[in-house]
PDB file of N, CA and C in Angstrom:
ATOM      1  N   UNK A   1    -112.808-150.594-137.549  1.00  0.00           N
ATOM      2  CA  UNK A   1    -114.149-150.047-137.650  1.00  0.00           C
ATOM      3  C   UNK A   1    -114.041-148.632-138.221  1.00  0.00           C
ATOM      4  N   UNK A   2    -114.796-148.530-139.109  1.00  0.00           N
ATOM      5  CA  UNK A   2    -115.149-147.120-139.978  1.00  0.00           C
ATOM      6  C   UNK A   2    -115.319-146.072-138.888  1.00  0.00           C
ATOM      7  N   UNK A   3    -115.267-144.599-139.069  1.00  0.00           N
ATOM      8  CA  UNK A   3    -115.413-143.714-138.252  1.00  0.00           C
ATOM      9  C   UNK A   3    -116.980-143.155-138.262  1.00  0.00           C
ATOM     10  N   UNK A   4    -117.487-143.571-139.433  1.00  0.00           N
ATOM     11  CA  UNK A   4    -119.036-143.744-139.781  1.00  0.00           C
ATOM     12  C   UNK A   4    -119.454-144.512-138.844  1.00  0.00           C
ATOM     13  N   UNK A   5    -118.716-145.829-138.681  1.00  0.00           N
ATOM     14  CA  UNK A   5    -119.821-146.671-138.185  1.00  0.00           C
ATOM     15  C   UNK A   5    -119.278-146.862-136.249  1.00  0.00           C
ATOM     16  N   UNK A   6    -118.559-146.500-136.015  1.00  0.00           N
ATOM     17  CA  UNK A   6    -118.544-146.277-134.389  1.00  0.00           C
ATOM     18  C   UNK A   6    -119.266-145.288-134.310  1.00  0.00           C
ATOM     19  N   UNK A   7    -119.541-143.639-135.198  1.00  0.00           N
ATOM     20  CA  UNK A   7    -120.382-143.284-135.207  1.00  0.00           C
ATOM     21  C   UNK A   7    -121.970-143.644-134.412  1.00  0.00           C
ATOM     22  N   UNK A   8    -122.138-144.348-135.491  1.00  0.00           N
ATOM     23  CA  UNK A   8    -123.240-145.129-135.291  1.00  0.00           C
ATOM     24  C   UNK A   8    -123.209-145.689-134.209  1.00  0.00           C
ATOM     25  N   UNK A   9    -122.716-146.869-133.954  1.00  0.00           N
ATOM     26  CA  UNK A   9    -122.621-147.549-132.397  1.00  0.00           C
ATOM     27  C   UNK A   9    -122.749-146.638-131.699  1.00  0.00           C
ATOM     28  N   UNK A  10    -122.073-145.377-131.672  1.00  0.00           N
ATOM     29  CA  UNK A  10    -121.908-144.402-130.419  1.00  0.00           C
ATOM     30  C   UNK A  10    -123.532-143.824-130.031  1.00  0.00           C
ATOM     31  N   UNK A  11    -124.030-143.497-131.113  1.00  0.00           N
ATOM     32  CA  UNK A  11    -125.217-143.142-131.299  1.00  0.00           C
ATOM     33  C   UNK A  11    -126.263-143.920-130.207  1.00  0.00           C
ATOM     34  N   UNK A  12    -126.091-145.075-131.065  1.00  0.00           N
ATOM     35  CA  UNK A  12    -126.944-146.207-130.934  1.00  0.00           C
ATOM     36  C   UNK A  12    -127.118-146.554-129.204  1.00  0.00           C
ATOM     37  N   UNK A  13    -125.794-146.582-129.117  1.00  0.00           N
ATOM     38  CA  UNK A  13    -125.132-146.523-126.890  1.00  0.00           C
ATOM     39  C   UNK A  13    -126.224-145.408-126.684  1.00  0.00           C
ATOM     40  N   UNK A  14    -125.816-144.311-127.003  1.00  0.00           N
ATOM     41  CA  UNK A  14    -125.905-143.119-126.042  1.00  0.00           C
ATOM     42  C   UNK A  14    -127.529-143.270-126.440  1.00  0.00           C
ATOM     43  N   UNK A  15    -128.623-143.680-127.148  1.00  0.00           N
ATOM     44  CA  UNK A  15    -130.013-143.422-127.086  1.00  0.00           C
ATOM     45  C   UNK A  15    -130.252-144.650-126.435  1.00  0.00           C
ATOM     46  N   UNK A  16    -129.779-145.615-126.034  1.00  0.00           N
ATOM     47  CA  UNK A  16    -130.084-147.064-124.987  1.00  0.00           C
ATOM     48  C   UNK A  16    -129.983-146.524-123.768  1.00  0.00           C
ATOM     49  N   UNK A  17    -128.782-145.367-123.642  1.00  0.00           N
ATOM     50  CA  UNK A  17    -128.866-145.233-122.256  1.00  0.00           C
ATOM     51  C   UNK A  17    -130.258-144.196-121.753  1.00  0.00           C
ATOM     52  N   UNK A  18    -130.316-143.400-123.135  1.00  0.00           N
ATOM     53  CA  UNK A  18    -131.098-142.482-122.853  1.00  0.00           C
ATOM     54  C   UNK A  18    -132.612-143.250-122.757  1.00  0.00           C
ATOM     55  N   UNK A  19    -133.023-144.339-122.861  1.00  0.00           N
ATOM     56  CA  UNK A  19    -134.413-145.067-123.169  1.00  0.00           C
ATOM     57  C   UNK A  19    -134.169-145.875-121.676  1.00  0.00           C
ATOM     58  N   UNK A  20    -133.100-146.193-121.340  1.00  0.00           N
ATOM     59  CA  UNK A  20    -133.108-147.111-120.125  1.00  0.00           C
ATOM     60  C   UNK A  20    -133.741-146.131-118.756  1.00  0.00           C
ATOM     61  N   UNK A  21    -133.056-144.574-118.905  1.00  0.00           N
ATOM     62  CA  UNK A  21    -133.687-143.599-117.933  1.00  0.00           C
ATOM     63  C   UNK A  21    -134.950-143.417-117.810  1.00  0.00           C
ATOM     64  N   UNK A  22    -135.863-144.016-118.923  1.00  0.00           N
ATOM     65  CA  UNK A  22    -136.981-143.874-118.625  1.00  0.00           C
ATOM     66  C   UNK A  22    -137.744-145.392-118.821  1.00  0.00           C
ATOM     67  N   UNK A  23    -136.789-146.181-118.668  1.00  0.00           N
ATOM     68  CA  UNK A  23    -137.245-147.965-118.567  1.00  0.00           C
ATOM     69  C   UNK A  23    -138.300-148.134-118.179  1.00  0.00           C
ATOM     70  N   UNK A  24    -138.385-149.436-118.516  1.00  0.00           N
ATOM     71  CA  UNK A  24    -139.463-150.359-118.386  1.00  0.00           C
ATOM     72  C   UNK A  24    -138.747-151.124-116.934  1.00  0.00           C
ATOM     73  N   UNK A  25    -139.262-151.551-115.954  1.00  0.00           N
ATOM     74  CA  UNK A  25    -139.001-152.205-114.564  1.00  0.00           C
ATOM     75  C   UNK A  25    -139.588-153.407-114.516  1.00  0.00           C
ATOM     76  N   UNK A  26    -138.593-154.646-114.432  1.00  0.00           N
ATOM     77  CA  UNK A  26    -139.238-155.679-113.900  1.00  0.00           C
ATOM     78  C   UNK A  26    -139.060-156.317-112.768  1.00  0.00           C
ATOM     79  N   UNK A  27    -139.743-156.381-111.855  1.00  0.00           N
ATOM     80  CA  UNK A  27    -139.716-156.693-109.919  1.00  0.00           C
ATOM     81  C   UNK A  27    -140.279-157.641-109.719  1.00  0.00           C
ATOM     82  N   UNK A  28    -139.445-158.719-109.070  1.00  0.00           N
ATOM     83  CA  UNK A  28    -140.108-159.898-108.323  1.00  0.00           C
ATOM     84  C   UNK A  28    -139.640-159.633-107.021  1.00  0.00           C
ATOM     85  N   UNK A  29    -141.365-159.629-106.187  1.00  0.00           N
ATOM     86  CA  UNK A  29    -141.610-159.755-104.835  1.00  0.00           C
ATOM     87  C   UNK A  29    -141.740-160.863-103.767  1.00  0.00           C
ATOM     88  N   UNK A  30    -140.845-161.246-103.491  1.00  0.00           N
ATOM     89  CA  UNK A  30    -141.012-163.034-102.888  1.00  0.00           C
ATOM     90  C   UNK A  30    -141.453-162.404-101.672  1.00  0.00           C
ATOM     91  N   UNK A  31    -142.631-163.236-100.991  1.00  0.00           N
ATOM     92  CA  UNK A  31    -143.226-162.975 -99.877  1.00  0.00           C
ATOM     93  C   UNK A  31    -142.911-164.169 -98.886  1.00  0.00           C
ATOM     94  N   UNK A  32    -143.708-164.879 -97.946  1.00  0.00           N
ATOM     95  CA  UNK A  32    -143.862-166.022 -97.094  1.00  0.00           C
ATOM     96  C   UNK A  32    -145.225-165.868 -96.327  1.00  0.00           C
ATOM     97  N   UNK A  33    -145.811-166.478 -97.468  1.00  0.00           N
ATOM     98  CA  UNK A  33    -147.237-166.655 -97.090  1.00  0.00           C
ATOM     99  C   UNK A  33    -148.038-164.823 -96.652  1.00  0.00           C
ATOM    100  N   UNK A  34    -149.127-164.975 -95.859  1.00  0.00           N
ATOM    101  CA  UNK A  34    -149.844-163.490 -96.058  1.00  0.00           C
ATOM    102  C   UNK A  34    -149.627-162.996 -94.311  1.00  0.00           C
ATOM    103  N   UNK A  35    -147.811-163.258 -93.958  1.00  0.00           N
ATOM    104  CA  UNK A  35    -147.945-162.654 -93.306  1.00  0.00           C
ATOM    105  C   UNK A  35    -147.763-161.342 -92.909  1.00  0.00           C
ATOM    106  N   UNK A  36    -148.274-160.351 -91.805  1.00  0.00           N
ATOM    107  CA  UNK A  36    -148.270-159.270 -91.712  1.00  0.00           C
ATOM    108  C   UNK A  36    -147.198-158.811 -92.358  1.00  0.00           C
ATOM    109  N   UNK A  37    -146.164-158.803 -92.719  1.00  0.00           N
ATOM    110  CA  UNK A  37    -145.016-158.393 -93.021  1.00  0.00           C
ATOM    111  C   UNK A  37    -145.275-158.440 -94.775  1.00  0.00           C
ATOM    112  N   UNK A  38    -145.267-159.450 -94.382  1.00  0.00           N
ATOM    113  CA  UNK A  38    -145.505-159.841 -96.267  1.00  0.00           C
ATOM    114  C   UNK A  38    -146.696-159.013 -97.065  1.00  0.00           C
ATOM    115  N   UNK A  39    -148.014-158.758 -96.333  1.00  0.00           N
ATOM    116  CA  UNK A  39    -148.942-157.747 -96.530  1.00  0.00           C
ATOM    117  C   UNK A  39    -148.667-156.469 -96.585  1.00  0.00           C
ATOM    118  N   UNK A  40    -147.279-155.758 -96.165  1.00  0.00           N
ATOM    119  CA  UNK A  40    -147.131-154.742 -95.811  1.00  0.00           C
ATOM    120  C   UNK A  40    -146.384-154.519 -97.220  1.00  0.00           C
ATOM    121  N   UNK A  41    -145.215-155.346 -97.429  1.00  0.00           N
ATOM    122  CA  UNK A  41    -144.310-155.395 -98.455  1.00  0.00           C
ATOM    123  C   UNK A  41    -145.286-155.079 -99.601  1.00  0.00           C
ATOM    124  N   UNK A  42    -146.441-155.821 -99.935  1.00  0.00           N
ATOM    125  CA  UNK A  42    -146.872-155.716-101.381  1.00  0.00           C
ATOM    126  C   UNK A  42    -147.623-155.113-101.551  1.00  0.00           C
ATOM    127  N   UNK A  43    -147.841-153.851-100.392  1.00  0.00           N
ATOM    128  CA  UNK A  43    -148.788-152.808-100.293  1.00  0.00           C
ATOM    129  C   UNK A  43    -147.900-151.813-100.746  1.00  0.00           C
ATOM    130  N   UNK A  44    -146.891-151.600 -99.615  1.00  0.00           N
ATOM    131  CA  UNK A  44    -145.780-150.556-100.343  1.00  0.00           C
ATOM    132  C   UNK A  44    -144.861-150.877-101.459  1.00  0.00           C
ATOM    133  N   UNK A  45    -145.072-151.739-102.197  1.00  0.00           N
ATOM    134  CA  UNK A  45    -144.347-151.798-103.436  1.00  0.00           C
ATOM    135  C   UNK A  45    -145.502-151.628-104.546  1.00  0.00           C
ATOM    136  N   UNK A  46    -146.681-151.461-104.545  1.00  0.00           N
ATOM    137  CA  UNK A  46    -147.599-151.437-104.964  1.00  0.00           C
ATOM    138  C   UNK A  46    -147.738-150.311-105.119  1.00  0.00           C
ATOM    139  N   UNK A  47    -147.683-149.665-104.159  1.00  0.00           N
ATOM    140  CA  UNK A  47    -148.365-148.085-103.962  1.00  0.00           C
ATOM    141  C   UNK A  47    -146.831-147.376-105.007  1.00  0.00           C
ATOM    142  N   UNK A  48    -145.507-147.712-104.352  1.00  0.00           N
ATOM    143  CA  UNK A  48    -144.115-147.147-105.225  1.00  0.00           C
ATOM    144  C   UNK A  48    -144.572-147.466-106.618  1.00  0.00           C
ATOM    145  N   UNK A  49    -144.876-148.462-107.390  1.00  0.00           N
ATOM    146  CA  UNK A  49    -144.974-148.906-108.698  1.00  0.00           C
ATOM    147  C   UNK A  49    -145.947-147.724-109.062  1.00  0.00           C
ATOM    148  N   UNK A  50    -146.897-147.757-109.106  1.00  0.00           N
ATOM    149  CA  UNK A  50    -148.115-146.639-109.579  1.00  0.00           C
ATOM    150  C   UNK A  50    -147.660-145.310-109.007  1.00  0.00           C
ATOM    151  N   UNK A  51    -147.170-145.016-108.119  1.00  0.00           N
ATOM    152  CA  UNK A  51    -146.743-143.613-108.286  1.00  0.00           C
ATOM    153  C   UNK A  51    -145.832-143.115-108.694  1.00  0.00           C
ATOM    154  N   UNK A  52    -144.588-144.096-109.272  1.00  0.00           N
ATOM    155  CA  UNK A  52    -143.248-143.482-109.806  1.00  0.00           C
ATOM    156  C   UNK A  52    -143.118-144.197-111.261  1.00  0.00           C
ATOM    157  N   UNK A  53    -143.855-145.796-111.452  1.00  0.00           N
ATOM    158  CA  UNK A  53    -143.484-146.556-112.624  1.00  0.00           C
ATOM    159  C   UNK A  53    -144.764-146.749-113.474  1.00  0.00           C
ATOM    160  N   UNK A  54    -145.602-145.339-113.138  1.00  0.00           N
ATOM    161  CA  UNK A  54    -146.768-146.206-113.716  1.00  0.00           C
ATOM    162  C   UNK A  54    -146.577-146.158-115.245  1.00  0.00           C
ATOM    163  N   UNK A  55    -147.259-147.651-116.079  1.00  0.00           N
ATOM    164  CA  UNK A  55    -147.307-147.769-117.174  1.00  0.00           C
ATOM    165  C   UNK A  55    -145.746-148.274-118.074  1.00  0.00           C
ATOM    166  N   UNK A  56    -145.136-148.508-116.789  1.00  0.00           N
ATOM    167  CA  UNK A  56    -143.548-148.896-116.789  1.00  0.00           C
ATOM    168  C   UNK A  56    -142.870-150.131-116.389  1.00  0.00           C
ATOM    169  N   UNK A  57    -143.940-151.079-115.683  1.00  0.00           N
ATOM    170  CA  UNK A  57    -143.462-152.055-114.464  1.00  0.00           C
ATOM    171  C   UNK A  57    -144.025-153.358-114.563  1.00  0.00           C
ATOM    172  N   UNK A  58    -143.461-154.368-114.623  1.00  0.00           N
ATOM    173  CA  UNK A  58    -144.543-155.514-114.312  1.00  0.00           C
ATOM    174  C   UNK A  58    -143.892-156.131-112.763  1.00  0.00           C
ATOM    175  N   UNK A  59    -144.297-155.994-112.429  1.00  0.00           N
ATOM    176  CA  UNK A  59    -144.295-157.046-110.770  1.00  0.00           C
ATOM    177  C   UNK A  59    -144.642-158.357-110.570  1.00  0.00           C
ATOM    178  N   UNK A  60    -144.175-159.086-110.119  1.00  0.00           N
ATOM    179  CA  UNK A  60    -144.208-160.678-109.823  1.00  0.00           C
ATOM    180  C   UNK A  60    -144.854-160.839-108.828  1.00  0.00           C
ATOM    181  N   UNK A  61    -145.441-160.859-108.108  1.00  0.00           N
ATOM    182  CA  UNK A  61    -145.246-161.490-106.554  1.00  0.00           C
ATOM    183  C   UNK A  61    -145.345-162.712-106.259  1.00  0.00           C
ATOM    184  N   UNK A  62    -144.577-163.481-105.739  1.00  0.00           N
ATOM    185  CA  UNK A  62    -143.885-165.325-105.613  1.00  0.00           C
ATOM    186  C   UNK A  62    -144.155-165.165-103.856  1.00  0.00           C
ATOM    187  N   UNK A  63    -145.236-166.299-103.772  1.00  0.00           N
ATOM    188  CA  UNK A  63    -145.344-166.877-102.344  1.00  0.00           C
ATOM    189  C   UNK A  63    -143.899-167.660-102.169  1.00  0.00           C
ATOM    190  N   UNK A  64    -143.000-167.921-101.709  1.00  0.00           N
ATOM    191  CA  UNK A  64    -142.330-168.851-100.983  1.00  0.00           C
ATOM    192  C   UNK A  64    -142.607-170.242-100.770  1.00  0.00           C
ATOM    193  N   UNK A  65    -144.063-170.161 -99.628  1.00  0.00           N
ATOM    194  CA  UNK A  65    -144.090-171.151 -99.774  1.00  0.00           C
ATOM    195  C   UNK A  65    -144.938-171.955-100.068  1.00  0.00           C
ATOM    196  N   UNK A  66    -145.748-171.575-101.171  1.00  0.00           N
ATOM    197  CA  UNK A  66    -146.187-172.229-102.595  1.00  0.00           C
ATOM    198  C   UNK A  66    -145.799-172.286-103.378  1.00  0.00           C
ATOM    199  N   UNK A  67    -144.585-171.864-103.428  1.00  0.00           N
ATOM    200  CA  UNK A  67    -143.379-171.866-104.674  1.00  0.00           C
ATOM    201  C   UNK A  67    -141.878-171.988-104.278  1.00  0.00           C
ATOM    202  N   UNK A  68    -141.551-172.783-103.038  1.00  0.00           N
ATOM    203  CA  UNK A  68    -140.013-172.869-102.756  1.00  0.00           C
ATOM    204  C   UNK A  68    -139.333-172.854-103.445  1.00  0.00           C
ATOM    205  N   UNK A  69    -139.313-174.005-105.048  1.00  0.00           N
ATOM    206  CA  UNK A  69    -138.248-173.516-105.761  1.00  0.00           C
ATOM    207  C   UNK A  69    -138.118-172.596-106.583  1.00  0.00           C
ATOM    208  N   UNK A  70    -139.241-171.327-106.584  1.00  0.00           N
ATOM    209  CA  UNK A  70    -138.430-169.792-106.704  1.00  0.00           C
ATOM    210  C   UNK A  70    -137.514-169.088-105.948  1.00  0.00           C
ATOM    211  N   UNK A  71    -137.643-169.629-104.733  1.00  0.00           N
ATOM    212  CA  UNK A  71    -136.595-169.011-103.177  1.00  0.00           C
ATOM    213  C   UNK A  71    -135.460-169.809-103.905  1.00  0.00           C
ATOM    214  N   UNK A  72    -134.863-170.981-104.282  1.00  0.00           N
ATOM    215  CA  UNK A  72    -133.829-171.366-104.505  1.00  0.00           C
ATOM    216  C   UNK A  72    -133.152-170.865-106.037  1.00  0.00           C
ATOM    217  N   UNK A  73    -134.138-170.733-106.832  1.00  0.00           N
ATOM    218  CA  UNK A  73    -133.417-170.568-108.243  1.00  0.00           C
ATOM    219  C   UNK A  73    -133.298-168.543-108.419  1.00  0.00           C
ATOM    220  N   UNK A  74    -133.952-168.094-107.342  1.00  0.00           N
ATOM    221  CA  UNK A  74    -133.699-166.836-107.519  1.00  0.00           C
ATOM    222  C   UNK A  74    -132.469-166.268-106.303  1.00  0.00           C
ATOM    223  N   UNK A  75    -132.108-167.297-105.689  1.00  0.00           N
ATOM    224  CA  UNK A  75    -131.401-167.306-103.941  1.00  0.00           C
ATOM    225  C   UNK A  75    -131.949-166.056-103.029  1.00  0.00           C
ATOM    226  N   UNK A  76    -132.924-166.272-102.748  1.00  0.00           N
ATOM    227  CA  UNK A  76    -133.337-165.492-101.879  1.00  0.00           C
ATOM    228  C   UNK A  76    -133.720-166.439-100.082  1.00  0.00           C
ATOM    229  N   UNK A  77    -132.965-165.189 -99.589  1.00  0.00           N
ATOM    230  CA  UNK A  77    -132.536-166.078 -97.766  1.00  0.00           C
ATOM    231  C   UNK A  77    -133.414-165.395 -96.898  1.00  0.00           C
ATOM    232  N   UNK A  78    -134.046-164.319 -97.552  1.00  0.00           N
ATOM    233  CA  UNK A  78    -135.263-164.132 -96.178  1.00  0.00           C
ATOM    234  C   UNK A  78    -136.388-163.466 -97.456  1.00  0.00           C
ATOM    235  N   UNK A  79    -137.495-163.303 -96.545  1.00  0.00           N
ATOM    236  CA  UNK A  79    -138.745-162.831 -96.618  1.00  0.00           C
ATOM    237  C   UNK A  79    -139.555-162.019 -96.108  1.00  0.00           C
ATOM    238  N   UNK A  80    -139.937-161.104 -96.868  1.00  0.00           N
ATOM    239  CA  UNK A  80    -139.914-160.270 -98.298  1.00  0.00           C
ATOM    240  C   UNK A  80    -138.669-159.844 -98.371  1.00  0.00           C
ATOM    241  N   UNK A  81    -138.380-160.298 -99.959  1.00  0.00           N
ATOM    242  CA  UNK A  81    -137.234-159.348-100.623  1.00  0.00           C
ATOM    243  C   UNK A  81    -138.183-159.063-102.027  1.00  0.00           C
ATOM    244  N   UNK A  82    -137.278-158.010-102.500  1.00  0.00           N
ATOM    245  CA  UNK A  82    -137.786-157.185-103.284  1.00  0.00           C
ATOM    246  C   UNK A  82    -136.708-157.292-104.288  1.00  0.00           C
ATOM    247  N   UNK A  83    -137.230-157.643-105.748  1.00  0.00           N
ATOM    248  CA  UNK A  83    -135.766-157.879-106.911  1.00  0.00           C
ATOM    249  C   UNK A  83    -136.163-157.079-108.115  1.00  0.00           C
ATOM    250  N   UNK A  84    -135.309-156.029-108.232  1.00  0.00           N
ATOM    251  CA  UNK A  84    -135.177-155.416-109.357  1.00  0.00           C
ATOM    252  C   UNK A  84    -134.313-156.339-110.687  1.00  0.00           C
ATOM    253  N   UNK A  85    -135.025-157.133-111.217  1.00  0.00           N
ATOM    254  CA  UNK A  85    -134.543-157.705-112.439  1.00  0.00           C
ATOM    255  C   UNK A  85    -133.524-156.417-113.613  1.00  0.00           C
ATOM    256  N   UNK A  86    -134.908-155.728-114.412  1.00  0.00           N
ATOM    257  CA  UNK A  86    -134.343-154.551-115.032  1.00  0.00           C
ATOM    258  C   UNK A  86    -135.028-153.186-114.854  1.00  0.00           C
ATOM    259  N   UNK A  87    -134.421-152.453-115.326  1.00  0.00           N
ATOM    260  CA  UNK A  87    -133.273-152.313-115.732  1.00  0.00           C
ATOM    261  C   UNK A  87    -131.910-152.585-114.908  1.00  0.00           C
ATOM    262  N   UNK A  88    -130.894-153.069-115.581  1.00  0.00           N
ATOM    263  CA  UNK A  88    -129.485-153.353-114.916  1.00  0.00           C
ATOM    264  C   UNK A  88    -129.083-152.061-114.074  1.00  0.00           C
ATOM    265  N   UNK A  89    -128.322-152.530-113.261  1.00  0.00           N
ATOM    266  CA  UNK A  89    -128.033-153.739-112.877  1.00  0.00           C
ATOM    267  C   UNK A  89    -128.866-154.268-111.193  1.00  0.00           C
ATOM    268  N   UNK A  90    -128.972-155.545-111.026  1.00  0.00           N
ATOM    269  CA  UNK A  90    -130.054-156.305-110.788  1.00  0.00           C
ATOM    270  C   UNK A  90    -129.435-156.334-109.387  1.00  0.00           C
ATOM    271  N   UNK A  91    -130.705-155.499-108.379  1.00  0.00           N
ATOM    272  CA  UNK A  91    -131.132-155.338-107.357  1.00  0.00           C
ATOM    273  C   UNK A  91    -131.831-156.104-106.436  1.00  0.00           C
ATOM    274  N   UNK A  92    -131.532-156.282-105.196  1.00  0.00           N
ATOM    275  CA  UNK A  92    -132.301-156.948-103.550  1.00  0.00           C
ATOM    276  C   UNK A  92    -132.342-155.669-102.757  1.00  0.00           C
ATOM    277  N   UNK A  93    -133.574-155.640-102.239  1.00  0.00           N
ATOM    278  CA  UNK A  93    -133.855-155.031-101.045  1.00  0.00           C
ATOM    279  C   UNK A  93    -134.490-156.012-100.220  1.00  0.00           C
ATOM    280  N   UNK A  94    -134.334-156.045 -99.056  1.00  0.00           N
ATOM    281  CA  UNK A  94    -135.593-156.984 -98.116  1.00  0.00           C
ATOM    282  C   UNK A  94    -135.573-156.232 -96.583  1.00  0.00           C
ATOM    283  N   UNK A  95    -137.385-156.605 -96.393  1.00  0.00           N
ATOM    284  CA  UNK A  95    -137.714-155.972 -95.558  1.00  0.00           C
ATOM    285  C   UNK A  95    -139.142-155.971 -95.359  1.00  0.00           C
ATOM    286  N   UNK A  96    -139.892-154.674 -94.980  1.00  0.00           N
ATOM    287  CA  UNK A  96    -141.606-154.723 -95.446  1.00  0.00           C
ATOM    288  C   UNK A  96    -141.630-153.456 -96.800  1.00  0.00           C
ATOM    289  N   UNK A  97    -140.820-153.135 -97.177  1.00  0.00           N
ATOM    290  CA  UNK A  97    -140.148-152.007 -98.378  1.00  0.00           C
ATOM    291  C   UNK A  97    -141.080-150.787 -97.975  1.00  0.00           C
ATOM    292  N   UNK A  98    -141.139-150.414 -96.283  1.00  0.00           N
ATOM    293  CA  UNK A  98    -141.519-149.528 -96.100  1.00  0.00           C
ATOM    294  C   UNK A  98    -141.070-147.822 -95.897  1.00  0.00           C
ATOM    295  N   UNK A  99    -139.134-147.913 -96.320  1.00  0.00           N
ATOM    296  CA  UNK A  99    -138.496-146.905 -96.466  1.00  0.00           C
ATOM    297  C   UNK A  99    -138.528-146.603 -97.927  1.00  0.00           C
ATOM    298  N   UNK A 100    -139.886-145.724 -98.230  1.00  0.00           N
ATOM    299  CA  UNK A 100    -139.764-145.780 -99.658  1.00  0.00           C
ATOM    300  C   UNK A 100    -138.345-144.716-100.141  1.00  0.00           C
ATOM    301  N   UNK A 101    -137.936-144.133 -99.751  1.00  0.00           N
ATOM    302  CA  UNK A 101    -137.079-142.895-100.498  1.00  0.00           C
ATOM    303  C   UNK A 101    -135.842-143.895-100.721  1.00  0.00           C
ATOM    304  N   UNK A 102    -135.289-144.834 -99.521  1.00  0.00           N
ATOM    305  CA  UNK A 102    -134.367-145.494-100.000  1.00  0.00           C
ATOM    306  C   UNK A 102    -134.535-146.752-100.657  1.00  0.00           C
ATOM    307  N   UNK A 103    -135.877-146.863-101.314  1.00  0.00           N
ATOM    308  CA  UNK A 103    -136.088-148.010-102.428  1.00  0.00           C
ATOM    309  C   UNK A 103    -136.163-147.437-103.906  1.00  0.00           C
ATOM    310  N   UNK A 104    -136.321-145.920-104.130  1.00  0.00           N
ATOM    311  CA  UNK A 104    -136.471-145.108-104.893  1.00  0.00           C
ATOM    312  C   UNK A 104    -135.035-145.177-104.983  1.00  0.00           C
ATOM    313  N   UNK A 105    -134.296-144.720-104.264  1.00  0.00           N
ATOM    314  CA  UNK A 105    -133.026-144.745-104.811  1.00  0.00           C
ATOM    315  C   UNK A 105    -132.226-145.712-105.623  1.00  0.00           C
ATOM    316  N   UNK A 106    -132.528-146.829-104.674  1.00  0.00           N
ATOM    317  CA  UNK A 106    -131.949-147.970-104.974  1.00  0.00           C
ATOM    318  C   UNK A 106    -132.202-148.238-106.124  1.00  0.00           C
ATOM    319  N   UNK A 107    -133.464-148.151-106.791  1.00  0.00           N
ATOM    320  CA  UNK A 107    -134.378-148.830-107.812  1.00  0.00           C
ATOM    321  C   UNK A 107    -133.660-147.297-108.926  1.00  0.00           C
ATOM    322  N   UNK A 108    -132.999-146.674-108.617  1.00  0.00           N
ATOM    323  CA  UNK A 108    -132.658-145.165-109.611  1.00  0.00           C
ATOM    324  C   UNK A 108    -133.952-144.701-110.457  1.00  0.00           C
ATOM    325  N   UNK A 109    -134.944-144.815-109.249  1.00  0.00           N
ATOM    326  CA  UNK A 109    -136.169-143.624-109.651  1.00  0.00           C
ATOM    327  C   UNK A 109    -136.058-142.185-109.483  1.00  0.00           C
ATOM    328  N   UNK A 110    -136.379-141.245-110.259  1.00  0.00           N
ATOM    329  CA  UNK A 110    -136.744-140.326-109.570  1.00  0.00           C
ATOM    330  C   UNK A 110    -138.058-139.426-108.862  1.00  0.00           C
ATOM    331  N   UNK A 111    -137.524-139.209-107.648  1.00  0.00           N
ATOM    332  CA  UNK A 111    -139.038-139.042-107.363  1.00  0.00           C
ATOM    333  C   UNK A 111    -139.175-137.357-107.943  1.00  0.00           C
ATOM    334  N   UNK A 112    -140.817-137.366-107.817  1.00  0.00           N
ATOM    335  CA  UNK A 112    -142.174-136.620-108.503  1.00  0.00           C
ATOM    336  C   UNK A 112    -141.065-134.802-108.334  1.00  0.00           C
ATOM    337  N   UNK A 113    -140.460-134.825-106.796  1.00  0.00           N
ATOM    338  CA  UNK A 113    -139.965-133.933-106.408  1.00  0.00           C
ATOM    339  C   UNK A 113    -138.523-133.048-107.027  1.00  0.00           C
ATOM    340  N   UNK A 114    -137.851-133.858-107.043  1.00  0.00           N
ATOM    341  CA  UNK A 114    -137.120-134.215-107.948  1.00  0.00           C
ATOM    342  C   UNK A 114    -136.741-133.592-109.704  1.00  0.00           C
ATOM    343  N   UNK A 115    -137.363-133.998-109.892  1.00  0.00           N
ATOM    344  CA  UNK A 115    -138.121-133.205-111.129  1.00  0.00           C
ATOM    345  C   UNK A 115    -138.020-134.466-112.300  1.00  0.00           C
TER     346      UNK A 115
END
């Protein structure tokens, strides 16, 4: 390879990484039905999306169990989990995703504070 053209590649890397820091997020929310728990989950992932991803995010949310075989083809073993598809690399949290600072992390947001 030319020294021009790793150049280039190098380039090309280093502005992917630099576009991924400010990514686009895609999250599937598997719930189990509307229970309390599950209501809670897609409140606080709701509220995280618009205050850290807004204009950045598309969100899924997958009943379970109106949709079992999303629980199998995505392997998810309890309910609510929370799946960071992208940006890589591809994330589970589960819970009611009511510790937002350590879903911020996880998800490599930064928060508002932060800068």
């Amino acid at each position: 390879m030319s020294d021009e053209k790793q150049h280039d590649t190098t380039k090309a890397f280093e502005l992917a990484i630099e576009e991924t820091g400010k990514g686009f997020y895609v999250l599937r929310l598997y719930v189990s039905g509307l229970t309390p728990n599950s209501q809670r989950a897609i409140e606080n992932v709701r509220k995280i999306c618009t205050e850290h991803l807004e204009g950045r995010y598309q969100l899924e949310v997958i009943d379970i169990y109106q949709q079992p075989i999303f629980a199998r083809e995505g392997q998810i073993v309890a309910a609510p989990t929370l799946v960071k598809e992208l940006p890589p690399p591809l994330r589970k949290f589960i819970g009611d995703m009511s510790k937002t600072e350590r879903i911020l992390l996880g998800l490599d947001i930064r928060t508002k504070k932060q800068g």
